[in-house]
PDB file of N, CA and C in Angstrom:
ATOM      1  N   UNK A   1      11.502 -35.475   4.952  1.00  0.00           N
ATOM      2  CA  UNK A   1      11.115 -34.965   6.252  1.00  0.00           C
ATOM      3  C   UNK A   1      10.051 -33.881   6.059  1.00  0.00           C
ATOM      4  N   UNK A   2       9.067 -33.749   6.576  1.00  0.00           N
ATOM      5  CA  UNK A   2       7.699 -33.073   6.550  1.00  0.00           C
ATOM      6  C   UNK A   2       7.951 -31.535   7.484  1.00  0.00           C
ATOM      7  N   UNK A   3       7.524 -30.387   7.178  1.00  0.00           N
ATOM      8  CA  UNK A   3       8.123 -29.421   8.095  1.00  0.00           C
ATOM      9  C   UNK A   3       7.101 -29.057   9.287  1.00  0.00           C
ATOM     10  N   UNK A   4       7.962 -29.021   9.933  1.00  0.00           N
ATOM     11  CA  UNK A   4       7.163 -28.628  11.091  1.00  0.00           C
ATOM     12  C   UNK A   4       6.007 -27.447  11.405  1.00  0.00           C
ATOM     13  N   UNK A   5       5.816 -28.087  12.450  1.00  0.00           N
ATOM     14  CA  UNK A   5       4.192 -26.624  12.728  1.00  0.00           C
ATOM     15  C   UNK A   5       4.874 -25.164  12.611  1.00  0.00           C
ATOM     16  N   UNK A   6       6.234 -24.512  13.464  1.00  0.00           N
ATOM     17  CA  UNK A   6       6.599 -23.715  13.500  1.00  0.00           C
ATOM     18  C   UNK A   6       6.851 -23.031  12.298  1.00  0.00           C
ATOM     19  N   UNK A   7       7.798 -24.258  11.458  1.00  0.00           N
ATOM     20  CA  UNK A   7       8.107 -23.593   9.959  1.00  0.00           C
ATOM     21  C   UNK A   7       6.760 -23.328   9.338  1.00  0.00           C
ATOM     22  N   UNK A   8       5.812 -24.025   9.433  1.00  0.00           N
ATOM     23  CA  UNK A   8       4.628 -23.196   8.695  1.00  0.00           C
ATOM     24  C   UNK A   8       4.297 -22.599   9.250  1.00  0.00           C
ATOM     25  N   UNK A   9       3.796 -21.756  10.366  1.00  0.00           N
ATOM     26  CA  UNK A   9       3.416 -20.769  10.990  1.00  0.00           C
ATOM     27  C   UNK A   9       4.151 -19.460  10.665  1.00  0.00           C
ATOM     28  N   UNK A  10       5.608 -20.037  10.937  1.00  0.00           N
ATOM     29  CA  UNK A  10       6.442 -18.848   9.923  1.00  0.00           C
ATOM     30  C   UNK A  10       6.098 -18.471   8.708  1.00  0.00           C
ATOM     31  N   UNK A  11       6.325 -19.286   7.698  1.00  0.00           N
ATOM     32  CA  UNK A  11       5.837 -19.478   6.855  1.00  0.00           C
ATOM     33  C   UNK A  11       4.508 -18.572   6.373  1.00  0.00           C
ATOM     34  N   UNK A  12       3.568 -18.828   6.778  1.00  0.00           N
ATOM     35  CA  UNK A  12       2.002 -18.301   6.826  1.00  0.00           C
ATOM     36  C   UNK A  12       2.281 -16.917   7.247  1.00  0.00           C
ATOM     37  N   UNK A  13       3.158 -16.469   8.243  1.00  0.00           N
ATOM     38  CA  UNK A  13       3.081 -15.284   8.644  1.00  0.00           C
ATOM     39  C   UNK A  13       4.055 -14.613   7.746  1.00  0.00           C
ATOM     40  N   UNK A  14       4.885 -15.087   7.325  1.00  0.00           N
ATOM     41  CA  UNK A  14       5.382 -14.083   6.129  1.00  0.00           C
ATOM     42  C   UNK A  14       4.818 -13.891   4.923  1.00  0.00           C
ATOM     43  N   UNK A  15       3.941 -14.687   4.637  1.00  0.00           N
ATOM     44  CA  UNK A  15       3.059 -14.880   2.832  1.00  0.00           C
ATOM     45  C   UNK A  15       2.228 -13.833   3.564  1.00  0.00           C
ATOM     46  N   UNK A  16       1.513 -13.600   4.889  1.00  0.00           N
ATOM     47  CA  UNK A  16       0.509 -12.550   5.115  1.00  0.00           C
ATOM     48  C   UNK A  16       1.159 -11.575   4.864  1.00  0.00           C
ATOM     49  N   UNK A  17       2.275 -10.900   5.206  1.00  0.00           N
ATOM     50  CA  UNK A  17       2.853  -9.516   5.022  1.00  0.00           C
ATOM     51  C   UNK A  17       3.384  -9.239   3.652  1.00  0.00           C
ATOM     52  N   UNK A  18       3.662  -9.772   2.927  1.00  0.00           N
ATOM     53  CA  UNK A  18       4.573  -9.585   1.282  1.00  0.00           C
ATOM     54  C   UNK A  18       4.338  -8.580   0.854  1.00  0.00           C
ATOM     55  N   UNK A  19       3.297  -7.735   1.084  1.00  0.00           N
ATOM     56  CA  UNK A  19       2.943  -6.105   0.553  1.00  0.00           C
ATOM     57  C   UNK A  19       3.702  -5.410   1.355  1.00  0.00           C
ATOM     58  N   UNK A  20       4.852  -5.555   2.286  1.00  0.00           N
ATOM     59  CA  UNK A  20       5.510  -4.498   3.154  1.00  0.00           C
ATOM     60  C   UNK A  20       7.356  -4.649   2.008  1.00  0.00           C
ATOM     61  N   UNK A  21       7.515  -4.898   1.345  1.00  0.00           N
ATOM     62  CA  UNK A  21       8.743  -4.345   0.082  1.00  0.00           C
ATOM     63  C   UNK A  21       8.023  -2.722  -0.436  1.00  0.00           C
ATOM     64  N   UNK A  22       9.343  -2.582  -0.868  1.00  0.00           N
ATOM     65  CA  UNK A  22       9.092  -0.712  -1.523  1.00  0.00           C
ATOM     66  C   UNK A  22       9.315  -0.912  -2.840  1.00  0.00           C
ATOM     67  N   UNK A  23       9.014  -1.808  -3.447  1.00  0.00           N
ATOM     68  CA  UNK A  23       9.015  -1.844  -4.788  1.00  0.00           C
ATOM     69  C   UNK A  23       7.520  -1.903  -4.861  1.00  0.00           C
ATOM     70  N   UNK A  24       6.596  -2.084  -3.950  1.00  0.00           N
ATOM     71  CA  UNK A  24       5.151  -1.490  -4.010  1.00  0.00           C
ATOM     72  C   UNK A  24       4.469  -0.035  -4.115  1.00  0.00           C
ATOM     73  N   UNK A  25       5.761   0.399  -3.956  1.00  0.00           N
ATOM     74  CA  UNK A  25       5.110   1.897  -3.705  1.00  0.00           C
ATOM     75  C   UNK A  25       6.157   2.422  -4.769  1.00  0.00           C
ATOM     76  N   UNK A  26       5.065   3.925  -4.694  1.00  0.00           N
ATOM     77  CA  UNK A  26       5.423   4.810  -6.502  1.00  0.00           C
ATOM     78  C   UNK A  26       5.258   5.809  -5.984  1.00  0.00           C
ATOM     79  N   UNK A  27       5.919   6.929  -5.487  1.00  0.00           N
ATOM     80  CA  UNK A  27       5.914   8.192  -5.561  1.00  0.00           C
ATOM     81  C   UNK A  27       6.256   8.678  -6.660  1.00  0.00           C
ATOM     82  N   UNK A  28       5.204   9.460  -7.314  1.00  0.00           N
ATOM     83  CA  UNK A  28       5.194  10.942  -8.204  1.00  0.00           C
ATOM     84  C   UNK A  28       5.564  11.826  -7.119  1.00  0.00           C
ATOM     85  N   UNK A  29       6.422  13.109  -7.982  1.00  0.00           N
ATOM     86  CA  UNK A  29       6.545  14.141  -7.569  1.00  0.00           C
ATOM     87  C   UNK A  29       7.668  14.170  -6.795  1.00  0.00           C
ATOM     88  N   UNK A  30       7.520  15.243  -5.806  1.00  0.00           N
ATOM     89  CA  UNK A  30       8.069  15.391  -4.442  1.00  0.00           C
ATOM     90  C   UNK A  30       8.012  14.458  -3.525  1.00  0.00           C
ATOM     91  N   UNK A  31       8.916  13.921  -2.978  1.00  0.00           N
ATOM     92  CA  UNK A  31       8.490  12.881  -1.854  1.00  0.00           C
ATOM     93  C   UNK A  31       8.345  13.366  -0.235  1.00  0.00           C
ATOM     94  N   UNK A  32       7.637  14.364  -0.218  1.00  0.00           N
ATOM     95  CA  UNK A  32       7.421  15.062   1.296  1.00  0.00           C
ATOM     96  C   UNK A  32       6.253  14.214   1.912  1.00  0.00           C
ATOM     97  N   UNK A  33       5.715  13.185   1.911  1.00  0.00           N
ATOM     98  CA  UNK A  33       5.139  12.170   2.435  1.00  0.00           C
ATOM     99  C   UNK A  33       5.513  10.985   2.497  1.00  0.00           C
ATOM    100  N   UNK A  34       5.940  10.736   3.716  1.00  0.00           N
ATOM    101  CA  UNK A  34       6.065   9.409   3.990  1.00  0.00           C
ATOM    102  C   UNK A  34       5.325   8.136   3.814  1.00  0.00           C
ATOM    103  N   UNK A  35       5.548   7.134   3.186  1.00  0.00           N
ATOM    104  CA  UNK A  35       4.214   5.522   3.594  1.00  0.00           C
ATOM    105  C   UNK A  35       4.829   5.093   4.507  1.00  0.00           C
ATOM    106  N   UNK A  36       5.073   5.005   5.769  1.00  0.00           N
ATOM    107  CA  UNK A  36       5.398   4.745   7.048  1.00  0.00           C
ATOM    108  C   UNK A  36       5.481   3.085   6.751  1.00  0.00           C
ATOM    109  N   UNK A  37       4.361   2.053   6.562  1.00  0.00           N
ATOM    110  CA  UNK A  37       4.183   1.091   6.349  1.00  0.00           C
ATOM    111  C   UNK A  37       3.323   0.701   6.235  1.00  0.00           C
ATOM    112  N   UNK A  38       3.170  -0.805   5.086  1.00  0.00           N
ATOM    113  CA  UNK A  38       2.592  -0.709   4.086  1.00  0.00           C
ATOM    114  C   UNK A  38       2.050  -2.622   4.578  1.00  0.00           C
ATOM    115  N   UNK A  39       0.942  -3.187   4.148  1.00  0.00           N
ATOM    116  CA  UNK A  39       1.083  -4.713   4.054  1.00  0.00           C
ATOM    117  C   UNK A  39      -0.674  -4.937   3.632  1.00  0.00           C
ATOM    118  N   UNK A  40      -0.455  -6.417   2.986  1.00  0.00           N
ATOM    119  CA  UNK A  40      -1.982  -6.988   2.663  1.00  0.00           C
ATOM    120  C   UNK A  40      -1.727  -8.138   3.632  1.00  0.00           C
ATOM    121  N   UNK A  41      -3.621  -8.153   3.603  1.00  0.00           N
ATOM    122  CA  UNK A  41      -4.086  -9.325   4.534  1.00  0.00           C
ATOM    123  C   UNK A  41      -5.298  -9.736   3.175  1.00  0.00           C
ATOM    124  N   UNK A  42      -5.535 -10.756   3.494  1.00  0.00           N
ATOM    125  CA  UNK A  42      -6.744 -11.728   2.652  1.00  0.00           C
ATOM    126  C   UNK A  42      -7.821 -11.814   3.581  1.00  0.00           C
ATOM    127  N   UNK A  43      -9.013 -11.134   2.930  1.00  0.00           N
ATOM    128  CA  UNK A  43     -10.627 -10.851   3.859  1.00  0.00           C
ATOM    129  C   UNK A  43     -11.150 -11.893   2.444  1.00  0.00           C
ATOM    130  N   UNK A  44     -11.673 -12.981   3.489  1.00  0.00           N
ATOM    131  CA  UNK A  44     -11.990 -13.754   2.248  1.00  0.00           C
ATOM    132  C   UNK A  44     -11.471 -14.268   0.725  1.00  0.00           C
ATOM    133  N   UNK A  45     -11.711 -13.827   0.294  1.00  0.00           N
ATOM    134  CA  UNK A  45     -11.102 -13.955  -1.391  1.00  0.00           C
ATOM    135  C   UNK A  45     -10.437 -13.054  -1.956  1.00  0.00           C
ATOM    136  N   UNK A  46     -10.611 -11.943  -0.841  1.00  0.00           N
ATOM    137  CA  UNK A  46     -10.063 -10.293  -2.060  1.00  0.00           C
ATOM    138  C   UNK A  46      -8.770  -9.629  -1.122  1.00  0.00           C
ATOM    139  N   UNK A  47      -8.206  -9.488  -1.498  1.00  0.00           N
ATOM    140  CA  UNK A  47      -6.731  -8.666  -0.942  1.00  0.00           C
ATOM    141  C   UNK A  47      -7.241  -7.188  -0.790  1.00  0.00           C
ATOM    142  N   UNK A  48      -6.616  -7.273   0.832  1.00  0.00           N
ATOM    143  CA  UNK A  48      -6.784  -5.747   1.451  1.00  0.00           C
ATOM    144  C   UNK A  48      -5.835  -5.266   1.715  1.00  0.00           C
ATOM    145  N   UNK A  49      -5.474  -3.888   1.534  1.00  0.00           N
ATOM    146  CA  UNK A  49      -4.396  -2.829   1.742  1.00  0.00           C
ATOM    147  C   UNK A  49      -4.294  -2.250   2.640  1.00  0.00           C
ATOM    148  N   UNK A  50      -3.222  -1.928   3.362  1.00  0.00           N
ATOM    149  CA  UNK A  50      -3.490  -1.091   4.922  1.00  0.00           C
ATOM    150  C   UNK A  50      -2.484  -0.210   4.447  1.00  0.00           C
ATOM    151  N   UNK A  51      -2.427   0.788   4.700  1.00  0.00           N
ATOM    152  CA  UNK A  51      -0.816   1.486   4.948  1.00  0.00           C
ATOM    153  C   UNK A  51      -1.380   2.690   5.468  1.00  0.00           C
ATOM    154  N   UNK A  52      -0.588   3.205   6.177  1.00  0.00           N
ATOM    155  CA  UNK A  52      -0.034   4.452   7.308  1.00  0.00           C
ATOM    156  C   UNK A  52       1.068   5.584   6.397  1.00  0.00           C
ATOM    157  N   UNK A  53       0.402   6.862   6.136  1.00  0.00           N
ATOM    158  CA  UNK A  53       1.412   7.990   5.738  1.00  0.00           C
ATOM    159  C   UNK A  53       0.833   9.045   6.653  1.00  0.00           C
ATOM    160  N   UNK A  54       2.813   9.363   6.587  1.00  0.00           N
ATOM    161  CA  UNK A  54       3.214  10.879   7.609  1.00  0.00           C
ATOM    162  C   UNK A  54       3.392  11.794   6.272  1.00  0.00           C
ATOM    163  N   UNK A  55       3.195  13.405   6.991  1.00  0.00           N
ATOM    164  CA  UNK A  55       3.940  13.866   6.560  1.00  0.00           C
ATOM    165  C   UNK A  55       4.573  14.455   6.843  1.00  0.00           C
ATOM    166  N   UNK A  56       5.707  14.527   5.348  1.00  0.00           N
ATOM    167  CA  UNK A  56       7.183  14.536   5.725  1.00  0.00           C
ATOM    168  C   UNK A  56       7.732  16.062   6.290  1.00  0.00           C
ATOM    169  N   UNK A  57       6.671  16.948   5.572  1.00  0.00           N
ATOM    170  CA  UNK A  57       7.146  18.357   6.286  1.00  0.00           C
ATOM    171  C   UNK A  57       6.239  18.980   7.106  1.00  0.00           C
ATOM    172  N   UNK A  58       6.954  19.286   7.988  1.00  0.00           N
ATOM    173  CA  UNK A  58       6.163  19.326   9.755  1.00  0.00           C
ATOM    174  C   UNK A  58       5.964  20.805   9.679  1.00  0.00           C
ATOM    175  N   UNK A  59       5.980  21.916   8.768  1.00  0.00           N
ATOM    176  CA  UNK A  59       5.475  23.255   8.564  1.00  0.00           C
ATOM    177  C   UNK A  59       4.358  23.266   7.495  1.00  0.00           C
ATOM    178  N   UNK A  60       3.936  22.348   6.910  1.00  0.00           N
ATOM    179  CA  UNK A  60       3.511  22.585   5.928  1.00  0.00           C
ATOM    180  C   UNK A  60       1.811  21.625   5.778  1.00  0.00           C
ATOM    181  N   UNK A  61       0.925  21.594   5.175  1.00  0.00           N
ATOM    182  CA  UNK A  61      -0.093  21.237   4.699  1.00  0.00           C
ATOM    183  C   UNK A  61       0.107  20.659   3.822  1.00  0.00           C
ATOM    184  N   UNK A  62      -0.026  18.997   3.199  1.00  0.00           N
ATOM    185  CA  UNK A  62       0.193  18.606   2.289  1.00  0.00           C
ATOM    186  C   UNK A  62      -1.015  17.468   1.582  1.00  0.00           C
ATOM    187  N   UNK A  63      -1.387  18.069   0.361  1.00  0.00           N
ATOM    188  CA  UNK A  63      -2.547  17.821  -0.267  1.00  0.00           C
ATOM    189  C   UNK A  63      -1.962  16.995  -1.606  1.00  0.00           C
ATOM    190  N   UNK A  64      -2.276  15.505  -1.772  1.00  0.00           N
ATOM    191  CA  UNK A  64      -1.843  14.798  -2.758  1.00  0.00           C
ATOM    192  C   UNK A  64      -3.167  13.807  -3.196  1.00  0.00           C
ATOM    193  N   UNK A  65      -2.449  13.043  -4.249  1.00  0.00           N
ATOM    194  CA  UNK A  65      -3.670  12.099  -4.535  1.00  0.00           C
ATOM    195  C   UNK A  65      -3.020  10.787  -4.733  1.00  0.00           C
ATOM    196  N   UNK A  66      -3.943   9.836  -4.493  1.00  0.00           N
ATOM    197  CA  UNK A  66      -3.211   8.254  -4.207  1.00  0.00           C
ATOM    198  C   UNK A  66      -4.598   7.267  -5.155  1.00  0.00           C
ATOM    199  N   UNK A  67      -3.068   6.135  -5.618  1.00  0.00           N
ATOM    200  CA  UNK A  67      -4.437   5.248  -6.127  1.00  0.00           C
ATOM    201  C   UNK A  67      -3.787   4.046  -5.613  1.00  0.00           C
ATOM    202  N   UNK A  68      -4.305   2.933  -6.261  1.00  0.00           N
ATOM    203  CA  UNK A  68      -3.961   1.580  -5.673  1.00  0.00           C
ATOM    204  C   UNK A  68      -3.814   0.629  -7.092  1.00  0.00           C
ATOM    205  N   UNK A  69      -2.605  -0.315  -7.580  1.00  0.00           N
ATOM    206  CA  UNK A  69      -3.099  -0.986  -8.836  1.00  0.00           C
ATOM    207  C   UNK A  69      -2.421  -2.074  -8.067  1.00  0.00           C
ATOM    208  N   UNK A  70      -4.020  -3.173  -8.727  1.00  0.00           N
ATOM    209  CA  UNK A  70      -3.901  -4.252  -8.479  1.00  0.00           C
ATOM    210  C   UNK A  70      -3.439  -5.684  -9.976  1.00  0.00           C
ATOM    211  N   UNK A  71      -2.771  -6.397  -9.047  1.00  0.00           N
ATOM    212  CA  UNK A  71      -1.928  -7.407  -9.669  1.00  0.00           C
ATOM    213  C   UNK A  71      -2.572  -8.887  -9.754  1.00  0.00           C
ATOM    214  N   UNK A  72      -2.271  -9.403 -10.384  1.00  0.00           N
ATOM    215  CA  UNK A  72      -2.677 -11.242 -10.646  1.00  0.00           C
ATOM    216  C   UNK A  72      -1.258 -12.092 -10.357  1.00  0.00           C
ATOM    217  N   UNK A  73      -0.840 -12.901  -9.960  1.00  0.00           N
ATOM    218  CA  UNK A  73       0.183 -13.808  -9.615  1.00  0.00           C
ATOM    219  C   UNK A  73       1.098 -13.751 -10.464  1.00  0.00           C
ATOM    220  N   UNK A  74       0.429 -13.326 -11.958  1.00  0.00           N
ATOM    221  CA  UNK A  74       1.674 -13.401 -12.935  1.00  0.00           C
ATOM    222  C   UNK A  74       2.168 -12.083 -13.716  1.00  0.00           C
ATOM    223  N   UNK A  75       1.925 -10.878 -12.681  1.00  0.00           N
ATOM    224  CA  UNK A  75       2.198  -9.758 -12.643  1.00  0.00           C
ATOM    225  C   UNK A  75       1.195  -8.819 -13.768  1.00  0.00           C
ATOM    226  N   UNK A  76       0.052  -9.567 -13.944  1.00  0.00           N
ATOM    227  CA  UNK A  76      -0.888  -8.480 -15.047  1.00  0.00           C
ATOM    228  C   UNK A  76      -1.572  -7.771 -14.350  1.00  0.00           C
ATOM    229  N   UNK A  77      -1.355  -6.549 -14.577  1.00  0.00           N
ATOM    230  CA  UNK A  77      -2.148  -5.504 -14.112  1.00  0.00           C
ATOM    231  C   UNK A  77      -4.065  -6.065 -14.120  1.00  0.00           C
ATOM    232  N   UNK A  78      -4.715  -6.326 -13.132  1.00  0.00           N
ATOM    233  CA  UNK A  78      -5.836  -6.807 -13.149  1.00  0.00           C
ATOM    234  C   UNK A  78      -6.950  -5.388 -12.735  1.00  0.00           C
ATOM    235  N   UNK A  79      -6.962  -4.073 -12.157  1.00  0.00           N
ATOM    236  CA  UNK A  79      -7.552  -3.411 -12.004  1.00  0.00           C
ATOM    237  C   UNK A  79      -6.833  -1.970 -11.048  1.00  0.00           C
ATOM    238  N   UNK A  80      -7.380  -1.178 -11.236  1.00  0.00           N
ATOM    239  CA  UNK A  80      -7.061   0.271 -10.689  1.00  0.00           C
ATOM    240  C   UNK A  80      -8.321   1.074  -9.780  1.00  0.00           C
ATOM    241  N   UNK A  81      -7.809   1.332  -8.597  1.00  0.00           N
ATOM    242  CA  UNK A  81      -8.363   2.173  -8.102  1.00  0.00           C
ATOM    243  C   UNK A  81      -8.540   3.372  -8.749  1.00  0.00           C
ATOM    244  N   UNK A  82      -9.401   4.616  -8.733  1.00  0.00           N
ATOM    245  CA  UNK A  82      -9.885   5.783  -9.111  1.00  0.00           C
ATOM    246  C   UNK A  82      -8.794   6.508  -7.887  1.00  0.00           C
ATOM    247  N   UNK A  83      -7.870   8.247  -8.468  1.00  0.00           N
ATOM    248  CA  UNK A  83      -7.499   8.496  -7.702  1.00  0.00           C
ATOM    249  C   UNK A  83      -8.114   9.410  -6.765  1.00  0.00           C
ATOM    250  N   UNK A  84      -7.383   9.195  -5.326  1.00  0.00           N
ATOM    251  CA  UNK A  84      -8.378   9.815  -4.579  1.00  0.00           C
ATOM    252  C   UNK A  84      -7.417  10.662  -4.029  1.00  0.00           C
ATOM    253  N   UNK A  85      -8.024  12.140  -3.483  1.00  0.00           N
ATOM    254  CA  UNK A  85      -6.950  12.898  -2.729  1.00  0.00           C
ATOM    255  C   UNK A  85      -7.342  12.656  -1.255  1.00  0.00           C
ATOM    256  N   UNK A  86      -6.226  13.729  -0.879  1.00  0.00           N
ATOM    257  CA  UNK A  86      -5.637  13.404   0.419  1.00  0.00           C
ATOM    258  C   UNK A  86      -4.786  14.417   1.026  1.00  0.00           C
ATOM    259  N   UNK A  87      -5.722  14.532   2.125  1.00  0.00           N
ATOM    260  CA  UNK A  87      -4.519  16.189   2.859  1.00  0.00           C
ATOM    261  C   UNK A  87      -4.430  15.363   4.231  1.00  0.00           C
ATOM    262  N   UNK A  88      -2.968  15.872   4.685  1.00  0.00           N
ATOM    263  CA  UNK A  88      -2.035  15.420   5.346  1.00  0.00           C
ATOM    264  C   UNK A  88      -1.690  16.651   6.020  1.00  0.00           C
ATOM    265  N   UNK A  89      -2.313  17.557   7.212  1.00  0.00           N
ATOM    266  CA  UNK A  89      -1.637  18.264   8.329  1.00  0.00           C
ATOM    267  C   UNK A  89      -0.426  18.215   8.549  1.00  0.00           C
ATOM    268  N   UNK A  90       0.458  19.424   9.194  1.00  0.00           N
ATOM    269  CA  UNK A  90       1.958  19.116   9.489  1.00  0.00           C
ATOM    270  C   UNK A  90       1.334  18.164  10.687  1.00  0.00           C
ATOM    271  N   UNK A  91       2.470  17.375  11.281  1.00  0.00           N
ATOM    272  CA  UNK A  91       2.286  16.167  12.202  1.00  0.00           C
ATOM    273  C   UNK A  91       1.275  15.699  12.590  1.00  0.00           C
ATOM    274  N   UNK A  92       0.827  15.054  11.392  1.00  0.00           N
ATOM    275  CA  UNK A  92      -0.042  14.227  11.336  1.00  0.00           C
ATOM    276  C   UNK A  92       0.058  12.979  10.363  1.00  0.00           C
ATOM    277  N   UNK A  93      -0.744  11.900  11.252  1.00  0.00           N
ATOM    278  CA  UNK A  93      -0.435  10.552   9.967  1.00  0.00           C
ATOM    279  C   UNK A  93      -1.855  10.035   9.644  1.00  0.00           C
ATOM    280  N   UNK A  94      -2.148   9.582   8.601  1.00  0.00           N
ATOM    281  CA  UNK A  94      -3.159   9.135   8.365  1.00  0.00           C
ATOM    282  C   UNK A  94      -3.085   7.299   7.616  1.00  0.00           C
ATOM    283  N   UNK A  95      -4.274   6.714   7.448  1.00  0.00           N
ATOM    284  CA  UNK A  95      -4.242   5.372   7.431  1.00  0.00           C
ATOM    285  C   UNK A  95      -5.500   5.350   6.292  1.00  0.00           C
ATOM    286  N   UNK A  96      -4.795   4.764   5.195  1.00  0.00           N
ATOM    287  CA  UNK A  96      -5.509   4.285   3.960  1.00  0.00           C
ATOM    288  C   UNK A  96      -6.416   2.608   3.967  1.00  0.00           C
ATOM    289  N   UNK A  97      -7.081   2.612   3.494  1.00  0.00           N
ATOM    290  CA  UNK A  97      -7.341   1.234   3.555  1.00  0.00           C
ATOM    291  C   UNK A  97      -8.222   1.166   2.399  1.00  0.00           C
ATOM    292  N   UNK A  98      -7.585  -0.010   1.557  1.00  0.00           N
ATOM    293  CA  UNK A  98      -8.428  -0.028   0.457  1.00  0.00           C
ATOM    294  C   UNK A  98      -7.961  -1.930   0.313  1.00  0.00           C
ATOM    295  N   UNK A  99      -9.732  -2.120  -0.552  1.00  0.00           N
ATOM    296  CA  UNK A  99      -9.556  -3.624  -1.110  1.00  0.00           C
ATOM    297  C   UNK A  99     -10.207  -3.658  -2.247  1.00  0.00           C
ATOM    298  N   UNK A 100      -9.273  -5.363  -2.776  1.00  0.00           N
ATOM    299  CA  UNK A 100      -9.483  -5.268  -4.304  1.00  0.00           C
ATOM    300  C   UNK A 100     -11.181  -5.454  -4.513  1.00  0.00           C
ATOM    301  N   UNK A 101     -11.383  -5.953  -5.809  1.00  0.00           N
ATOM    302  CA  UNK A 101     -12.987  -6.223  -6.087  1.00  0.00           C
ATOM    303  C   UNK A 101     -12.618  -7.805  -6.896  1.00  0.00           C
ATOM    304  N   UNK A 102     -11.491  -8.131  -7.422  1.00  0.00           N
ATOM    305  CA  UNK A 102     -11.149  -8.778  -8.272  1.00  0.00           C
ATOM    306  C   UNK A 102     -10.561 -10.187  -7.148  1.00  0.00           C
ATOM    307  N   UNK A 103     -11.464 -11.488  -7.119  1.00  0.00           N
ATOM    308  CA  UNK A 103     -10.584 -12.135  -6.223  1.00  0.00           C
ATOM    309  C   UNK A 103      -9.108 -12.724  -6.188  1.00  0.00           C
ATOM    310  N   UNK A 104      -8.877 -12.804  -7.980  1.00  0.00           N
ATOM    311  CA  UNK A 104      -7.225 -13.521  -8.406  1.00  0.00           C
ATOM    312  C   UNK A 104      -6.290 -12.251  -8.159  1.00  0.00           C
ATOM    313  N   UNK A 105      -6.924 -11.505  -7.449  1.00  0.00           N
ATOM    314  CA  UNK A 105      -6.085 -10.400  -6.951  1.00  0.00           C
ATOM    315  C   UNK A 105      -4.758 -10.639  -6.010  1.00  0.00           C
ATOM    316  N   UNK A 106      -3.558 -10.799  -6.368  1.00  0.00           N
ATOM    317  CA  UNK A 106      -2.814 -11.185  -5.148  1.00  0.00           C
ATOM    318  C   UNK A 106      -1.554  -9.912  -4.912  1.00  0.00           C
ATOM    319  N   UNK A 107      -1.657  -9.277  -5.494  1.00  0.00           N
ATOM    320  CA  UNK A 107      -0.383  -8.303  -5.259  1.00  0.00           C
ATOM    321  C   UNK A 107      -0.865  -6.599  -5.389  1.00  0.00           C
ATOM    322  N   UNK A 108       0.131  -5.921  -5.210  1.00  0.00           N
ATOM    323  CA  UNK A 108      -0.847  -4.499  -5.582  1.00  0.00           C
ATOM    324  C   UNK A 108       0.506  -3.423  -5.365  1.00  0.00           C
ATOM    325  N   UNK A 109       0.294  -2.015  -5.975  1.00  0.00           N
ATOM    326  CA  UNK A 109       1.342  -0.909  -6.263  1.00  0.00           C
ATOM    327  C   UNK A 109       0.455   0.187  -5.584  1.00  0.00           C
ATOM    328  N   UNK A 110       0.901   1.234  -4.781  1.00  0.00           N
ATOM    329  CA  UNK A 110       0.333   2.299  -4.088  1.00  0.00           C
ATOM    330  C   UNK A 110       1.003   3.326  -4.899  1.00  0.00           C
ATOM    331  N   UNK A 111       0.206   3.939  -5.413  1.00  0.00           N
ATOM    332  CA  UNK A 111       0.438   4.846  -6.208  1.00  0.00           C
ATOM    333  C   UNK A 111       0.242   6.260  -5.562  1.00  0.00           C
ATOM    334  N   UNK A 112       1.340   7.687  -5.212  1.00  0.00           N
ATOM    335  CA  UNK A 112       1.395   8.623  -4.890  1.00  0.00           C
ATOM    336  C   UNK A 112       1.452   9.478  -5.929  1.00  0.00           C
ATOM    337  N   UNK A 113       0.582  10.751  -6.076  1.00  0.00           N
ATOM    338  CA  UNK A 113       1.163  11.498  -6.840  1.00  0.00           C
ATOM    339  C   UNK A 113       1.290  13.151  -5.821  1.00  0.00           C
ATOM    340  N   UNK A 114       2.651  13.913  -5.739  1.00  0.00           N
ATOM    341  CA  UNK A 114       2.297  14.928  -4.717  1.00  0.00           C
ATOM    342  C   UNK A 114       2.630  16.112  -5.693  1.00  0.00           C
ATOM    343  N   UNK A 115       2.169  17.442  -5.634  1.00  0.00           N
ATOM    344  CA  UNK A 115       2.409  18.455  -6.561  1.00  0.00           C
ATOM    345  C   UNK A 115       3.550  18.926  -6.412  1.00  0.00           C
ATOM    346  N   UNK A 116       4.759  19.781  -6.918  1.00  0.00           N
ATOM    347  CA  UNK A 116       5.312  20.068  -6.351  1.00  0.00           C
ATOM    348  C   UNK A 116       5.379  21.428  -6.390  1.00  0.00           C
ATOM    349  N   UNK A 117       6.195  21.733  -4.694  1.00  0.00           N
ATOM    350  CA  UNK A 117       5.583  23.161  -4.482  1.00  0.00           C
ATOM    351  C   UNK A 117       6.417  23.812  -5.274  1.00  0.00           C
ATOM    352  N   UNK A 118       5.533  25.511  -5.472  1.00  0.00           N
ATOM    353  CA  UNK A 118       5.985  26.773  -6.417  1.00  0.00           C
ATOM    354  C   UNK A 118       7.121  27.745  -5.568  1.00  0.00           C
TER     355      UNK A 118
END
């Protein structure tokens, strides 16, 4: 029996989101920033990253740095973003967006690193 339109549509729409698990994400440090949520979409050939972080303490100013490592199907590390910082206002969220360069790019790790305070 052949599956239906629905089951692939399902289907299709869950292979688009697979970057929303937390085994994608790596906090260093302190975890006073939230990744609210996280997912890839495919722009052509190359896997793009979206994700949304809060932060977590609503008195405070929080200045960290983030990278992105990207994956191949059979889990080899295929390339790394350069890290970049990042300040985060008390209540405020901000929205990352980064894509690979590598097209056998299919998976990827968000890498946090936050200082921790003195």
């Amino acid at each position: 029996m052949l599956p239906t339109k629905k089951v692939l549509i399902a289907l299709s729409a869950s292979l688009l989101f697979l970057g929303c698990s937390s085994k994608e994400v790596n906090i260093i440090g302190d975890k006073r920033v939230d990744i609210i949520q996280h997912k890839s979409i495919k722009e052509g050939s190359f896997l793009k990253v979206i994700a949304d972080l809060e932060n977590d303490d609503f008195d405070e100013v929080e200045g960290f740095v983030y990278r992105i490592e990207w994956f191949d199907s059979n889990g080899v590390l295929k390339d790394t973003t350069a890290w970049k910082p990042i300040v985060i206002h008390k209540n405020q969220k901000v929205q990352i967006v980064e894509m690979s360069n590598l097209p056998e790019v299919t998976t990827y790790k968000i890498v946090v690193s936050i200082p921790e305070k003195l």
